[in-house]
N, C-alpha and C. Protein backbone atom coordinates (compact mmCIF):
# COMPACT_ATOMS: atom_id res chain seq x y z
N UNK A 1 93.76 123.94 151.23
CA UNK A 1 94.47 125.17 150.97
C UNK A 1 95.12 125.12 149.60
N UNK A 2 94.23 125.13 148.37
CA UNK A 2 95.05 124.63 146.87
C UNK A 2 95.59 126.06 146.56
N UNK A 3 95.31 127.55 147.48
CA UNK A 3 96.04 128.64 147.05
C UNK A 3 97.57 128.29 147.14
N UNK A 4 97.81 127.71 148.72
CA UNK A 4 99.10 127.75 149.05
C UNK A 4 99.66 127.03 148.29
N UNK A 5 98.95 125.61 147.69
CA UNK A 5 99.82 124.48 147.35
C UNK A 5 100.26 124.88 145.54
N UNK A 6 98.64 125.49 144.89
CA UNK A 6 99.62 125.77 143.91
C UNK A 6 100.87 126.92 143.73
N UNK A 7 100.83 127.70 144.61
CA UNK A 7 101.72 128.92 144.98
C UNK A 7 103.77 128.29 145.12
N UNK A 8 103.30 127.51 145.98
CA UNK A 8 104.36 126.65 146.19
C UNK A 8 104.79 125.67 145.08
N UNK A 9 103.84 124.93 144.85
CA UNK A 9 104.70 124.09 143.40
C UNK A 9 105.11 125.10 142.23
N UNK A 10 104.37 125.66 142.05
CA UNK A 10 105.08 126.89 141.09
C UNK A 10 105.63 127.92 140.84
N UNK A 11 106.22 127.51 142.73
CA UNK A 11 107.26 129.08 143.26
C UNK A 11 106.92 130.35 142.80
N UNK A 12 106.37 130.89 143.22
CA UNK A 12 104.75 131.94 142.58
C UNK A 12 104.40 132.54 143.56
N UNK A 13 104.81 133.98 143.44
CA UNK A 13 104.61 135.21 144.33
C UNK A 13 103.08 135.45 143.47
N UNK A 14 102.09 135.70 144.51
CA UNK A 14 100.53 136.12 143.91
C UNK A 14 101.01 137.70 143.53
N UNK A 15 99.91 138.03 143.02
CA UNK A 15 99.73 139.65 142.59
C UNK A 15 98.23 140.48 142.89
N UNK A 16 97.56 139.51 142.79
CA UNK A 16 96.79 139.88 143.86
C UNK A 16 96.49 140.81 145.09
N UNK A 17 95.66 141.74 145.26
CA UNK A 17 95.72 142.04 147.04
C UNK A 17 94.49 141.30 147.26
N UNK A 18 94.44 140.95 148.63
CA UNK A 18 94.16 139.63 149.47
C UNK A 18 93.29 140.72 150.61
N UNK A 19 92.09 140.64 150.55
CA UNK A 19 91.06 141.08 151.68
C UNK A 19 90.92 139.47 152.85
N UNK A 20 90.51 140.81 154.14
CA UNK A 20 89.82 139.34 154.71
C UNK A 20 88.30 140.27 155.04
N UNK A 21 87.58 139.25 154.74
CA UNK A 21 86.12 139.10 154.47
C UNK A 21 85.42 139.54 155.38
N UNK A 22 86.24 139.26 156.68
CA UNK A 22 84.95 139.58 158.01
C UNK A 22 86.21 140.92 158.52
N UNK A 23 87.57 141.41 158.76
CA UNK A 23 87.81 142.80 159.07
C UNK A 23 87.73 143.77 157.46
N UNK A 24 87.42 143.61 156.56
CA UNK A 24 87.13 144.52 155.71
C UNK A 24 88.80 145.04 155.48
N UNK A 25 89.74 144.25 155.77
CA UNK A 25 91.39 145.14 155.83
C UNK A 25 91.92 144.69 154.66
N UNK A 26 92.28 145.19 153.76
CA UNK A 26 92.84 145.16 152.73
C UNK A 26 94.48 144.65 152.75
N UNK A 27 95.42 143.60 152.49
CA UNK A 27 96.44 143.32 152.05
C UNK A 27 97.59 143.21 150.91
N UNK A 28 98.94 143.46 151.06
CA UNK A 28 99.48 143.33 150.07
C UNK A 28 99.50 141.75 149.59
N UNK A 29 100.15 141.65 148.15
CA UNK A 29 99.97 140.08 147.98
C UNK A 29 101.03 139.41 148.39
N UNK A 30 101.79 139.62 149.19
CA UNK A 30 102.51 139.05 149.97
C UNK A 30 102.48 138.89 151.10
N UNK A 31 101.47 139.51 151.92
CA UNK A 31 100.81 138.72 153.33
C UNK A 31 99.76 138.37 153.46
N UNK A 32 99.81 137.47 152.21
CA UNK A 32 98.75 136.68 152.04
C UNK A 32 98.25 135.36 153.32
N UNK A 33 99.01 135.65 153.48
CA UNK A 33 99.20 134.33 154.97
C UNK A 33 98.49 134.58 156.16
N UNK A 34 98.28 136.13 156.08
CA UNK A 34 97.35 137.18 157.47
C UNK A 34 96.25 137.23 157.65
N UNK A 35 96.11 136.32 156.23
CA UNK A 35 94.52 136.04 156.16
C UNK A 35 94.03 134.57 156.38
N UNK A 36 92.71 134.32 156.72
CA UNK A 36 92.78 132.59 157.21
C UNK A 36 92.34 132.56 155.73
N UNK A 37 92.43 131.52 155.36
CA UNK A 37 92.26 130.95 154.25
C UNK A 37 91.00 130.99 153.59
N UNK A 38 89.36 130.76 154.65
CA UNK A 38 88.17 131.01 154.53
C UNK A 38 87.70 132.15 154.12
N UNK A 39 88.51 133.02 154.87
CA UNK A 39 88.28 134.48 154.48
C UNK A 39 88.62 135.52 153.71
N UNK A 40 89.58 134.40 152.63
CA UNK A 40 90.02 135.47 151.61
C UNK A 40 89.23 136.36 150.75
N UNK A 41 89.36 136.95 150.46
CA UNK A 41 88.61 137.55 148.54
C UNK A 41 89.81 138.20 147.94
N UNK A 42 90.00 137.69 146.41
CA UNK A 42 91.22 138.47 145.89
C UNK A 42 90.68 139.64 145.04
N UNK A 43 91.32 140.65 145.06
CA UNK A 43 91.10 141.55 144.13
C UNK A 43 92.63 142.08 143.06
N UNK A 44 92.50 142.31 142.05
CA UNK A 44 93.17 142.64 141.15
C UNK A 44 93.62 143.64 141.26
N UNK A 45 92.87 144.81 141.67
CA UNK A 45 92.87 146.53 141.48
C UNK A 45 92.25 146.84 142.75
N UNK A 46 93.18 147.68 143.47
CA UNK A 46 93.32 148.35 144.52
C UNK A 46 91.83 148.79 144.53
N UNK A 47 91.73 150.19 143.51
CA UNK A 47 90.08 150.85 143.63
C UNK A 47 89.01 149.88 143.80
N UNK A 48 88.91 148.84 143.25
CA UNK A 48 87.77 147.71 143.38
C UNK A 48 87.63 147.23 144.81
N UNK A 49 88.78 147.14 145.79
CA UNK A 49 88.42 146.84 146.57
C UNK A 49 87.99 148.17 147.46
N UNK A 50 88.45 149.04 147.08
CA UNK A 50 88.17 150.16 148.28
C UNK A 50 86.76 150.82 147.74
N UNK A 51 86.23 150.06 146.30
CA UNK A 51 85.20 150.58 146.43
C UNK A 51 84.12 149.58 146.81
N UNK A 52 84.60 148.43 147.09
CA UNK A 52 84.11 147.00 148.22
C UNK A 52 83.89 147.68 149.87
N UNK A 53 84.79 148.67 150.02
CA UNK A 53 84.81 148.73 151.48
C UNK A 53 85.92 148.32 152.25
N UNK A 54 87.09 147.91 151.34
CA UNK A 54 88.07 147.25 152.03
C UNK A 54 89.26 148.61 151.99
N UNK A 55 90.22 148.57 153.49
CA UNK A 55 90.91 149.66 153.71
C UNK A 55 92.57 148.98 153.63
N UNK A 56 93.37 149.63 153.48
CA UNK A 56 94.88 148.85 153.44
C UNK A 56 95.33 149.02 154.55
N UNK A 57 96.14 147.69 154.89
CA UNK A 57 96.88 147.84 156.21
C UNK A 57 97.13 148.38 156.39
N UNK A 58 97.49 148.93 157.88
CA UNK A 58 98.66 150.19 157.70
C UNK A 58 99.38 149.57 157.92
């Protein structure tokens, strides 16, 4: 898990939104944790992922 670990040594909120791979659900970068680790994909820009197919939590 070298997301979490470098996140943590460098006290480091991501910016990122955080998909998971197999529900197609889109996350903020702060529940990044909702996702298993295997199944991340990060995206930068909201539109990129929704034009991936990925939807935001509600």
């Amino acid at each position: 898990m070298p997301y979490e670990f470098r996140m943590k040594v460098q006290d480091y909120q991501g910016t990122n939104y955080v998909g998971d791979s197999q529900s197609k659900i889109l996350y903020q970068p702060v529940d990044v944790f909702k996702v298993h680790y295997s199944n991340r994909v990060f995206f930068k820009y909201l539109e990129d992922a929704q034009m991936m197919g990925y939807e935001l939590e509600e």
